[in-house]
N, C-alpha and C. Protein backbone atom coordinates (compact mmCIF):
# COMPACT_ATOMS: atom_id res chain seq x y z
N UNK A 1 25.45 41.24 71.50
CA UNK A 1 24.96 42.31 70.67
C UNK A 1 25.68 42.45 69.34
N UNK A 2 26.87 41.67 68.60
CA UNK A 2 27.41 42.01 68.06
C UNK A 2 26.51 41.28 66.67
N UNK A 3 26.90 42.09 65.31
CA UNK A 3 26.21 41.70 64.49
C UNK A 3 26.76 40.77 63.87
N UNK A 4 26.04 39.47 63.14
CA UNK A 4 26.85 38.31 62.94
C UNK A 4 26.88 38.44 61.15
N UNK A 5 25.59 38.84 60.84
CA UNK A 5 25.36 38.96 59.11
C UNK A 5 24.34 40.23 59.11
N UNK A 6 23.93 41.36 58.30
CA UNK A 6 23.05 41.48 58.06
C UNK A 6 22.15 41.72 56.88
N UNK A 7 20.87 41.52 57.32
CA UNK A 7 20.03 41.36 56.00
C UNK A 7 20.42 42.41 54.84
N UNK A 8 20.17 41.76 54.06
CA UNK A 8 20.45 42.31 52.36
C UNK A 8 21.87 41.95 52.26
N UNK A 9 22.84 41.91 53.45
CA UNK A 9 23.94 40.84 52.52
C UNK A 9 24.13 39.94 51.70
N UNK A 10 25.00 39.59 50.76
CA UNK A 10 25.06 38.30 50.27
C UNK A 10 25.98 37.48 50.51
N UNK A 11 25.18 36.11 50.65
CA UNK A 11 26.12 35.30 51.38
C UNK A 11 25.74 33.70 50.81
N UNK A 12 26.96 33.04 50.68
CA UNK A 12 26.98 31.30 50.35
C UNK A 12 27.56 30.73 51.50
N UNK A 13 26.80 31.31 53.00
CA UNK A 13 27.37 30.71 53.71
C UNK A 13 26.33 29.98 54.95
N UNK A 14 26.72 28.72 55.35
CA UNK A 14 25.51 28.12 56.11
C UNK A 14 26.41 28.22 57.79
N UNK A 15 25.90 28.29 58.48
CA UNK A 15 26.35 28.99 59.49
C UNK A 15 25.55 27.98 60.95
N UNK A 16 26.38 27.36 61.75
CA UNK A 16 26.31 26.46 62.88
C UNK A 16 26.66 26.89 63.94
N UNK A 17 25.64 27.06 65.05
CA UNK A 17 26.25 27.46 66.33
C UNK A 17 26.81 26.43 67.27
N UNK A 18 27.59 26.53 67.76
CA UNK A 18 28.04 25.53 68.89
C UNK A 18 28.44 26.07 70.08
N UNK A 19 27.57 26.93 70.04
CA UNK A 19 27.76 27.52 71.92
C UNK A 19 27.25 28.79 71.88
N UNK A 20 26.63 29.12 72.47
CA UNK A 20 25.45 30.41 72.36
C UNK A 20 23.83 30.41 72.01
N UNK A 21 23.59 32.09 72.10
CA UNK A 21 22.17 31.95 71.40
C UNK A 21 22.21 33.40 70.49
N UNK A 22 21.84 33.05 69.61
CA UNK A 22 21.70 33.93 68.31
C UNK A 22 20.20 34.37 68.04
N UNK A 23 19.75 35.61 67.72
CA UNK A 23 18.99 36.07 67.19
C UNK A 23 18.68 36.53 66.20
N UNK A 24 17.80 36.20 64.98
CA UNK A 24 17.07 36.41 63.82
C UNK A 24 16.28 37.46 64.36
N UNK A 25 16.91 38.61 63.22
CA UNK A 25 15.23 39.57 63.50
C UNK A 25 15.42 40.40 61.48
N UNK A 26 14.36 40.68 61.85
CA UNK A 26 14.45 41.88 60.32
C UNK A 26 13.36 43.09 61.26
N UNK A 27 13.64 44.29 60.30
CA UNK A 27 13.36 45.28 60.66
C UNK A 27 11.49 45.58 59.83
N UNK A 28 10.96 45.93 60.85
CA UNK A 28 9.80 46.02 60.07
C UNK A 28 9.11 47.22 59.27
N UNK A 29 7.93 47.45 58.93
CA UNK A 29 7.89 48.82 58.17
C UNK A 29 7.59 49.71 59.15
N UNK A 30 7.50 49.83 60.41
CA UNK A 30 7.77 51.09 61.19
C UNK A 30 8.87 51.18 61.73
N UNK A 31 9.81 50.33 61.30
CA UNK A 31 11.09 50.65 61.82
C UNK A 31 11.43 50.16 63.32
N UNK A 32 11.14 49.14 63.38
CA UNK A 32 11.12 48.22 64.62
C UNK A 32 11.50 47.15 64.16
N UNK A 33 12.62 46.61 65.51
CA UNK A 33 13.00 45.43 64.95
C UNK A 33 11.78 44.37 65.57
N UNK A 34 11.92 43.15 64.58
CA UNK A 34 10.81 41.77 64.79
C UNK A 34 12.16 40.86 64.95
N UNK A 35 11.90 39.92 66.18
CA UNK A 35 13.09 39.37 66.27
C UNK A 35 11.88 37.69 65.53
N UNK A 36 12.54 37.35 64.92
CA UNK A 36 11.82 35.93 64.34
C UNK A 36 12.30 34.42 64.73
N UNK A 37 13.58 34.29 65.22
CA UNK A 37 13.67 33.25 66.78
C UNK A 37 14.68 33.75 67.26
N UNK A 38 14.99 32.68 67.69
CA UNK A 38 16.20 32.64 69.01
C UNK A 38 16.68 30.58 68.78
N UNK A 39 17.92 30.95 68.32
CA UNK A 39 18.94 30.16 67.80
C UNK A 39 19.88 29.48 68.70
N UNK A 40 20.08 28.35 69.26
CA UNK A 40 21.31 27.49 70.11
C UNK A 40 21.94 26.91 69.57
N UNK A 41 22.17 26.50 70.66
CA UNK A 41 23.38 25.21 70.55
C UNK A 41 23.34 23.92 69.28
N UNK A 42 23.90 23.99 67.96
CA UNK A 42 23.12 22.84 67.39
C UNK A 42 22.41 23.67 66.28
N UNK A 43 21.70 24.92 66.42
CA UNK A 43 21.09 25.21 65.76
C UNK A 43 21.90 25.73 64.09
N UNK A 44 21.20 26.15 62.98
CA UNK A 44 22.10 26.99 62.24
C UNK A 44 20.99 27.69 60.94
N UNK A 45 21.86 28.32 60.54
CA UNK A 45 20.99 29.56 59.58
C UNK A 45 21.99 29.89 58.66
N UNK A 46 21.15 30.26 57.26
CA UNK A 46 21.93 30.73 56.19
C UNK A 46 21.60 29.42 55.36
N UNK A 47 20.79 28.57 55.51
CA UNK A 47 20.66 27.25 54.50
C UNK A 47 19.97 27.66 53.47
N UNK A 48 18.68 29.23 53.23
CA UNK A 48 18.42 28.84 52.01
C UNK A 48 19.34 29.94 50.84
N UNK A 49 20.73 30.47 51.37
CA UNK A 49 21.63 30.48 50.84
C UNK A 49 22.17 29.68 49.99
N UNK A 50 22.53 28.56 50.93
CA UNK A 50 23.43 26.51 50.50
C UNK A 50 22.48 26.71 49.49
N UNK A 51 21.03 26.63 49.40
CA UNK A 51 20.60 25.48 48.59
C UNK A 51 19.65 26.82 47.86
N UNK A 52 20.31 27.51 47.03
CA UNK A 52 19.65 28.36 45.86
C UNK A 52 18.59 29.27 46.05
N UNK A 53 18.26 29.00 46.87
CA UNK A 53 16.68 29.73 47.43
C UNK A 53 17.28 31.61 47.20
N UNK A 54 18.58 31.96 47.37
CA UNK A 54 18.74 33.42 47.37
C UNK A 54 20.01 33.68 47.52
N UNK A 55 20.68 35.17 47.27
CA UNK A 55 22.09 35.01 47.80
C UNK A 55 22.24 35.98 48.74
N UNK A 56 20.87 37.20 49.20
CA UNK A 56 20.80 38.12 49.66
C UNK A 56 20.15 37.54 50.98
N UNK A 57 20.71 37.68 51.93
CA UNK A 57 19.98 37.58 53.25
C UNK A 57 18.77 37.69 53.91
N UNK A 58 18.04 37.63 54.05
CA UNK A 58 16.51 38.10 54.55
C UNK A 58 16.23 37.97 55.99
N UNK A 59 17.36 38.09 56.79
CA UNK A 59 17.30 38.26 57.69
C UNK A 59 19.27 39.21 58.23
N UNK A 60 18.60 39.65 59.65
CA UNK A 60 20.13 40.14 60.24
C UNK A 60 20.10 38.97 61.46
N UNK A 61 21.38 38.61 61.83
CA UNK A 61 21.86 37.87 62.85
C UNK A 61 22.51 38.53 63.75
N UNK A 62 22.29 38.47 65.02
CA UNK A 62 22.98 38.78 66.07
C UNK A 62 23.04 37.97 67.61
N UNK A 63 24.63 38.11 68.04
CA UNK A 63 24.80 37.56 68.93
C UNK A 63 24.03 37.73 70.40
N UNK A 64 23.47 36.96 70.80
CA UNK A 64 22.66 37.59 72.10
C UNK A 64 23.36 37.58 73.19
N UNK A 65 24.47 36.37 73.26
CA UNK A 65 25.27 35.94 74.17
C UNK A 65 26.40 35.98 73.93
N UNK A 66 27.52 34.90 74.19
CA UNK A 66 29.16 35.06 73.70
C UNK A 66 28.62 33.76 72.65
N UNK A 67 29.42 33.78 71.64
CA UNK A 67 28.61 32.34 71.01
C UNK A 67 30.18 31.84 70.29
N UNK A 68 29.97 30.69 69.55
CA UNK A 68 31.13 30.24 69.02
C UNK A 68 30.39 29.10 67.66
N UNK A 69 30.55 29.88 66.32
CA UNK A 69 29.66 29.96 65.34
C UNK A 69 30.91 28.66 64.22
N UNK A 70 30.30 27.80 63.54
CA UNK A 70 31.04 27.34 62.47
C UNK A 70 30.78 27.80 61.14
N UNK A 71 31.08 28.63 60.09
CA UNK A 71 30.73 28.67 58.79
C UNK A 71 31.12 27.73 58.21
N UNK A 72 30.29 27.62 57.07
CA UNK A 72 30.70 26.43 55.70
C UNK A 72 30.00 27.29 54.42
N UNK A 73 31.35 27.41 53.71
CA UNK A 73 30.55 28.08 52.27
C UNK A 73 29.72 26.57 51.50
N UNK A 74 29.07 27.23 50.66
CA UNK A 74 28.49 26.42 49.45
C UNK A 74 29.02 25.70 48.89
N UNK A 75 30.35 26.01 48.36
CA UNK A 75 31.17 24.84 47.90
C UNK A 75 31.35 23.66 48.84
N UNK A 76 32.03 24.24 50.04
CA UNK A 76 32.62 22.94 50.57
C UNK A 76 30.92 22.04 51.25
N UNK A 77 29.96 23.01 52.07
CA UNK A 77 28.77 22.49 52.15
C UNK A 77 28.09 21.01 51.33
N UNK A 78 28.33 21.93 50.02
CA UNK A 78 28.07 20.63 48.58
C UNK A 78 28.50 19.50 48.77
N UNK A 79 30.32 19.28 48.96
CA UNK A 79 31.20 18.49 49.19
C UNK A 79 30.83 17.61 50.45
N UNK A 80 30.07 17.88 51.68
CA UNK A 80 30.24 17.36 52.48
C UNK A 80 28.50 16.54 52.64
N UNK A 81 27.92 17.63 52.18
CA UNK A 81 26.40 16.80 51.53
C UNK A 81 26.80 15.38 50.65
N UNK A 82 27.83 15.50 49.70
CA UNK A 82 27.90 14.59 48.49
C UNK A 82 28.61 13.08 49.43
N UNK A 83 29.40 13.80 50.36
CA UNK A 83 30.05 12.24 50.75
C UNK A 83 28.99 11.82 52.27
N UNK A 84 28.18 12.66 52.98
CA UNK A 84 27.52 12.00 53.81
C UNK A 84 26.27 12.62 53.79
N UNK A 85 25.02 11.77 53.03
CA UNK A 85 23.90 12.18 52.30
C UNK A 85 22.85 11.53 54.07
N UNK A 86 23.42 11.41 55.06
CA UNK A 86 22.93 11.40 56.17
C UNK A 86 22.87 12.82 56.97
N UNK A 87 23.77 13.39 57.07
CA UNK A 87 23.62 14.72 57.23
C UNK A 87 22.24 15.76 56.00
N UNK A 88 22.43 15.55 55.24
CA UNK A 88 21.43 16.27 54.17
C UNK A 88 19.90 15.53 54.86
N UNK A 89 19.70 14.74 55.16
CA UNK A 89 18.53 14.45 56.25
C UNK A 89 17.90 15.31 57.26
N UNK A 90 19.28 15.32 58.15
CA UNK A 90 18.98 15.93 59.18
C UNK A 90 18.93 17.78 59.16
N UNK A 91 19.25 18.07 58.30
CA UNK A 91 19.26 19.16 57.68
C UNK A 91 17.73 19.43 57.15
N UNK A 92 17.32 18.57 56.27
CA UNK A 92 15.81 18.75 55.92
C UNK A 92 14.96 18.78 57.03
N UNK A 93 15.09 17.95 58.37
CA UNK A 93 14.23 17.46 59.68
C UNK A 93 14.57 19.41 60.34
N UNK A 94 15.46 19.83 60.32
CA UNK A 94 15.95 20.83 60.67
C UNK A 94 15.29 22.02 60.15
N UNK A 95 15.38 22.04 58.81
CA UNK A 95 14.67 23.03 57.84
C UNK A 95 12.82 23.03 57.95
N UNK A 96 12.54 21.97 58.41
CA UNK A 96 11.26 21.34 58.28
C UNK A 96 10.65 22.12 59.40
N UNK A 97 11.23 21.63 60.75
CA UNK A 97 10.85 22.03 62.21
C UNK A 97 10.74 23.56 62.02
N UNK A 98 11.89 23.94 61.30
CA UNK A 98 12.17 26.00 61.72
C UNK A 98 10.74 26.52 60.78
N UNK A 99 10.01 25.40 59.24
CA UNK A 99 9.27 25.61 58.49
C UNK A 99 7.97 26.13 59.47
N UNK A 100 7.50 25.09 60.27
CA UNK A 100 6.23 24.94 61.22
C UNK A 100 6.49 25.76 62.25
N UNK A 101 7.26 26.00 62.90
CA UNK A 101 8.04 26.99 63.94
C UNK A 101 7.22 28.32 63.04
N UNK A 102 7.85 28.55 61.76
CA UNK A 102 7.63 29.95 61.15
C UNK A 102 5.90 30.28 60.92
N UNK A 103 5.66 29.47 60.51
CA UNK A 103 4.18 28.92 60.02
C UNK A 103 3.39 29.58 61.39
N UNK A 104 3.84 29.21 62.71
CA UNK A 104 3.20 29.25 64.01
C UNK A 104 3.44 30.71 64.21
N UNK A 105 4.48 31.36 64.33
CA UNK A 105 4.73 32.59 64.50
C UNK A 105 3.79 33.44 63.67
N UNK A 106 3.80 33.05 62.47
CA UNK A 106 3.33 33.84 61.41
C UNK A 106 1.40 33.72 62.03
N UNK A 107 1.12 32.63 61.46
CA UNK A 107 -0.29 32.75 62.50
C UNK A 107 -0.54 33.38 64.00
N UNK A 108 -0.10 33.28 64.81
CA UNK A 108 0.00 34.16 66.02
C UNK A 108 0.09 35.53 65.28
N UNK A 109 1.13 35.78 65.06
CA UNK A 109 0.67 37.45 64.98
C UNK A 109 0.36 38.21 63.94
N UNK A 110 -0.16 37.52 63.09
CA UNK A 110 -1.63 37.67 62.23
C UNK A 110 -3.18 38.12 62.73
N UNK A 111 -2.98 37.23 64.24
CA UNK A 111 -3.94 37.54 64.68
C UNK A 111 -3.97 38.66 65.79
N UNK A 112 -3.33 39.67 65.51
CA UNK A 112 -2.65 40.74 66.23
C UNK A 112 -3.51 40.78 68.07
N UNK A 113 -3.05 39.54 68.76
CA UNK A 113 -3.60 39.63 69.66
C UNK A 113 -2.70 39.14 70.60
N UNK A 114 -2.18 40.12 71.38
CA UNK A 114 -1.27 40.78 71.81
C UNK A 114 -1.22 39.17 73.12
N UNK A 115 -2.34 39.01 73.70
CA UNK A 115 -2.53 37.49 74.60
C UNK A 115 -1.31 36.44 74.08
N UNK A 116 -1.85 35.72 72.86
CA UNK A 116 -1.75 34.77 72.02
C UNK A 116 -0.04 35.66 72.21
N UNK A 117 0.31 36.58 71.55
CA UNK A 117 1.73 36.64 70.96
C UNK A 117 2.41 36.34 72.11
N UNK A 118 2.36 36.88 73.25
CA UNK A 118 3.43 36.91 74.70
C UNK A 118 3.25 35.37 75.06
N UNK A 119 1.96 34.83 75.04
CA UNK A 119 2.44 33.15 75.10
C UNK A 119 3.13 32.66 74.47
N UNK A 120 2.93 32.66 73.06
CA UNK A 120 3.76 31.97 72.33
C UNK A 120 5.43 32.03 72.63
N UNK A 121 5.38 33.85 73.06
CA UNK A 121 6.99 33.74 73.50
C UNK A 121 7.38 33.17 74.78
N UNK A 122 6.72 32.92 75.13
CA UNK A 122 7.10 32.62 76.82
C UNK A 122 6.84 30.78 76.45
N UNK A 123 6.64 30.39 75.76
CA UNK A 123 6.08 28.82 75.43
C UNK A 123 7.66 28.42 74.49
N UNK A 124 8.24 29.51 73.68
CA UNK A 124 9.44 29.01 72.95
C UNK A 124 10.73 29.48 73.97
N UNK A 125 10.06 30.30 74.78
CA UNK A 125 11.41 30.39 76.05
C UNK A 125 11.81 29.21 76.35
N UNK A 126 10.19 28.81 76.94
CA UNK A 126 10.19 27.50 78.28
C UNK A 126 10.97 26.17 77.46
N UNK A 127 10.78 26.09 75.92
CA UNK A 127 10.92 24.86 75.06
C UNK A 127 13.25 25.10 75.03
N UNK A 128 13.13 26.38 74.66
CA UNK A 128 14.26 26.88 74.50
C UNK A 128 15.37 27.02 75.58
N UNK A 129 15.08 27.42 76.49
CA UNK A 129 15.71 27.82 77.73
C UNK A 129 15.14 27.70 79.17
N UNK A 130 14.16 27.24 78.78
CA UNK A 130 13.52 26.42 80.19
C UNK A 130 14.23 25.78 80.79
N UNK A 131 14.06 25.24 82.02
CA UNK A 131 14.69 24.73 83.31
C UNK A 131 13.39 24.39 84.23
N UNK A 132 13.27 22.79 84.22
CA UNK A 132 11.77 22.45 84.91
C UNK A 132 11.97 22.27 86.61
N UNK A 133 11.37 22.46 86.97
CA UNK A 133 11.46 22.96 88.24
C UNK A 133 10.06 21.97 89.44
N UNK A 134 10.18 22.09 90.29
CA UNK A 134 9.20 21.54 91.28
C UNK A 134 7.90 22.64 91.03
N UNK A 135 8.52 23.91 91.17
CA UNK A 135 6.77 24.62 90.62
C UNK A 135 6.63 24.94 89.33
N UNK A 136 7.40 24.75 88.59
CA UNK A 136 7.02 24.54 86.95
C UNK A 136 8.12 24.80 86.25
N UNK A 137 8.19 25.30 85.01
CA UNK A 137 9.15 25.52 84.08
C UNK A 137 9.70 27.03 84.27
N UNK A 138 11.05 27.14 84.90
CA UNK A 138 11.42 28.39 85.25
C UNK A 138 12.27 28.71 83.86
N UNK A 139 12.17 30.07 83.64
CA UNK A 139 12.91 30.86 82.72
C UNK A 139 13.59 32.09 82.59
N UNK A 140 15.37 31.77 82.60
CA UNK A 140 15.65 33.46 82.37
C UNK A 140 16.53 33.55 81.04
N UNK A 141 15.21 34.35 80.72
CA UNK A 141 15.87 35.21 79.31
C UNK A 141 16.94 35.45 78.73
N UNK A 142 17.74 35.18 77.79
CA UNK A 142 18.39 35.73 77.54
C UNK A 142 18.49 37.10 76.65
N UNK A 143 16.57 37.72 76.66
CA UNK A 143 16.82 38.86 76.32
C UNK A 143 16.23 40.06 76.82
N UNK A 144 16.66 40.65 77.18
CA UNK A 144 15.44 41.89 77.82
C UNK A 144 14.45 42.21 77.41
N UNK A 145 13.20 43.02 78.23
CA UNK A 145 11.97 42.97 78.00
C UNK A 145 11.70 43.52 76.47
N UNK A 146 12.26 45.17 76.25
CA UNK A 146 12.38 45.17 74.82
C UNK A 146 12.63 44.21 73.78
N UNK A 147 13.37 43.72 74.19
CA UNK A 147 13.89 42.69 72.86
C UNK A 147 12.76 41.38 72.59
N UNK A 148 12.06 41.01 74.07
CA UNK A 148 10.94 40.22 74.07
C UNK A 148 9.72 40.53 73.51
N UNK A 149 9.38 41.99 73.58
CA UNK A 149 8.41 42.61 73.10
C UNK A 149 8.11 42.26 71.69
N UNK A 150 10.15 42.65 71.15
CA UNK A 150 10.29 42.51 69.51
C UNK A 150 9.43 41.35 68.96
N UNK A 151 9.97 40.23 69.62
CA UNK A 151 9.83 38.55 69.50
C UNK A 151 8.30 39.01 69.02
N UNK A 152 7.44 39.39 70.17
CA UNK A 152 6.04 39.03 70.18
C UNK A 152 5.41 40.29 69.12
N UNK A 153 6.34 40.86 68.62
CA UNK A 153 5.73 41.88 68.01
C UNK A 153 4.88 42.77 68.63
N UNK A 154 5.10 43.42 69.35
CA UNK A 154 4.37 44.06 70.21
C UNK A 154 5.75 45.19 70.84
N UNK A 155 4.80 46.57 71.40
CA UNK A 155 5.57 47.15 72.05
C UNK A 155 5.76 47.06 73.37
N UNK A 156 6.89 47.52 74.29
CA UNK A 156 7.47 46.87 75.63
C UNK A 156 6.23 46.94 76.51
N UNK A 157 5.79 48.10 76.21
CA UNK A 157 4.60 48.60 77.53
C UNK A 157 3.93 47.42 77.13
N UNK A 158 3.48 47.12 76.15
CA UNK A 158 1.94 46.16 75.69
C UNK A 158 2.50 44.73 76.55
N UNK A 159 3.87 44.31 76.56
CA UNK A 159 4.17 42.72 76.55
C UNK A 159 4.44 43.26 77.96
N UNK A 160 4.93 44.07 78.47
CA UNK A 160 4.91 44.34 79.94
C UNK A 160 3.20 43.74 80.54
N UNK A 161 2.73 44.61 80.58
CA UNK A 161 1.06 44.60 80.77
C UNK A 161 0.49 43.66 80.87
N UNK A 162 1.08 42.71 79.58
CA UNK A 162 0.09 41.51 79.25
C UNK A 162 1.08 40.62 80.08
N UNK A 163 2.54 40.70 80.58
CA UNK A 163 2.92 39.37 81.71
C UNK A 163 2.22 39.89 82.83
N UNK A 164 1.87 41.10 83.36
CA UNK A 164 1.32 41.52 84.59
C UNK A 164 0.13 40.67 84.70
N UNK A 165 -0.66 41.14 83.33
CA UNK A 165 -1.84 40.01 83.47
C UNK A 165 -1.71 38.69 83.44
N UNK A 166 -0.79 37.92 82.94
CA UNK A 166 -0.81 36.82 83.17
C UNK A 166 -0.38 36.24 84.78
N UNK A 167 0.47 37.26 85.28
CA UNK A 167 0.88 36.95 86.66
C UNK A 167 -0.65 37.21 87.56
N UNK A 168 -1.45 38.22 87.52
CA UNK A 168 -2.59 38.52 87.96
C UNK A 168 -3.34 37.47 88.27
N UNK A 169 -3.46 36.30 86.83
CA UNK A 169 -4.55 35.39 86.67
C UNK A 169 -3.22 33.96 87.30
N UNK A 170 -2.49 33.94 87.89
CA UNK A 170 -1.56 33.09 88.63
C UNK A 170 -0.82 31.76 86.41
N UNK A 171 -0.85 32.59 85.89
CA UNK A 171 -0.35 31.86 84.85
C UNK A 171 1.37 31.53 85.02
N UNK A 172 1.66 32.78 85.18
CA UNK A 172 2.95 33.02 85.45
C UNK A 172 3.90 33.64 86.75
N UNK A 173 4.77 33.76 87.75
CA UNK A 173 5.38 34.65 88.27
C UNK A 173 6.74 34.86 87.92
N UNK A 174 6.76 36.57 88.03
CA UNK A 174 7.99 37.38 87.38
C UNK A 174 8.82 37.61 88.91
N UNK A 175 10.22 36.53 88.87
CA UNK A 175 10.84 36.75 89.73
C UNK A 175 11.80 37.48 89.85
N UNK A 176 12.49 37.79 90.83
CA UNK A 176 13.75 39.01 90.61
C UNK A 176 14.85 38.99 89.26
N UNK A 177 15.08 40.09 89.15
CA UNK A 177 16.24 39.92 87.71
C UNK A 177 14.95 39.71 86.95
N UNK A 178 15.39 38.92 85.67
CA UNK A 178 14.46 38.56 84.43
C UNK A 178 14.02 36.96 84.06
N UNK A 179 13.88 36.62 85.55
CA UNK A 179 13.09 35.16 85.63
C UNK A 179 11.83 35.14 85.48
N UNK A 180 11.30 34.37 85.31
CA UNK A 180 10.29 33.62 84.66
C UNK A 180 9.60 32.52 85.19
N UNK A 181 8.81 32.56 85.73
CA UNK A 181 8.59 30.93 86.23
C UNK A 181 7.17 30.54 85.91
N UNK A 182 7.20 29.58 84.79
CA UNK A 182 5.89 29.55 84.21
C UNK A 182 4.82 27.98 85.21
């Protein structure tokens, strides 16, 4: 729960997780948070800081788990782009994926249909934190139902409702604790 950056800060800093899961959210105009992913191992944020795009944050970060984060300011970032222009690759493949990732989110809940949004979250669980299993892709959260709701943009009751229905129509079963088994 602890806060790692938040939005409207300014920052020249690109930021690497290496153990945990981190959450992106911004606050929306009713005053609800929208969580916009969920961040691992490997993952990192704050790049269009590095590379000019802004110096003010547009998002808040927070820890979901215990995590263990690397910063790199802009300067030294530069420095380490300039001597291994193989990394600046994988960085673009990186920037690229989170591009279409955003693209997908953004279409889903455009189409304010509450179905479509709770799959999508339960589809970046299974990709994210899935664990495949003999009866399918099991999943436990690392965030509570509220906080899942956020994801899907939707309120708890609505994303409640709509896993009931999906468990109803045998899509999904909700096992003890906050498993998942898709």
């Amino acid at each position: 729960g602890e806060i790692i950056v938040h939005e409207g800060e300014r920052s020249d800093t690109l930021f690497i997780i290496n153990e945990g899961i981190v959450k992106l959210s911004k606050i929306n105009r009713d005053g609800r948070e929208q969580i916009l992913r969920l961040l691992t191992e490997g993952d990192f944020f704050g790049e269009l800081n590095i590379f000019g795009a802004g110096k003010e944050l547009n998002f808040s970060a927070s820890a979901v788990s215990p995590v263990k984060i690397c910063s790199l300011r802009k300067e030294r970032m530069d420095a380490i782009l300039s001597d291994n222009p193989g990394i600046a690759t994988k960085l673009l493949a990186g920037i690229s994926r989170r591009l279409a990732d955003t693209e997908n989110l953004a279409h889903t809940l455009a189409a304010h249909d509450a179905e479509s949004s709770v799959a999508f979250v339960l589809l970046e669980l299974a990709a994210s934190q899935g664990e495949e299993t003999a009866e399918g892709v099991l999943v436990r959260p690392s965030l509570n139902r509220e906080e899942l709701a956020a994801y899907a943009g939707l309120t708890r009751e609505s994303f409640s409702r709509k896993l009931s229905s999906f468990e109803a129509e045998g899509l999904i079963r909700l096992n003890k604790g906050r498993e998942i088994l898709i």
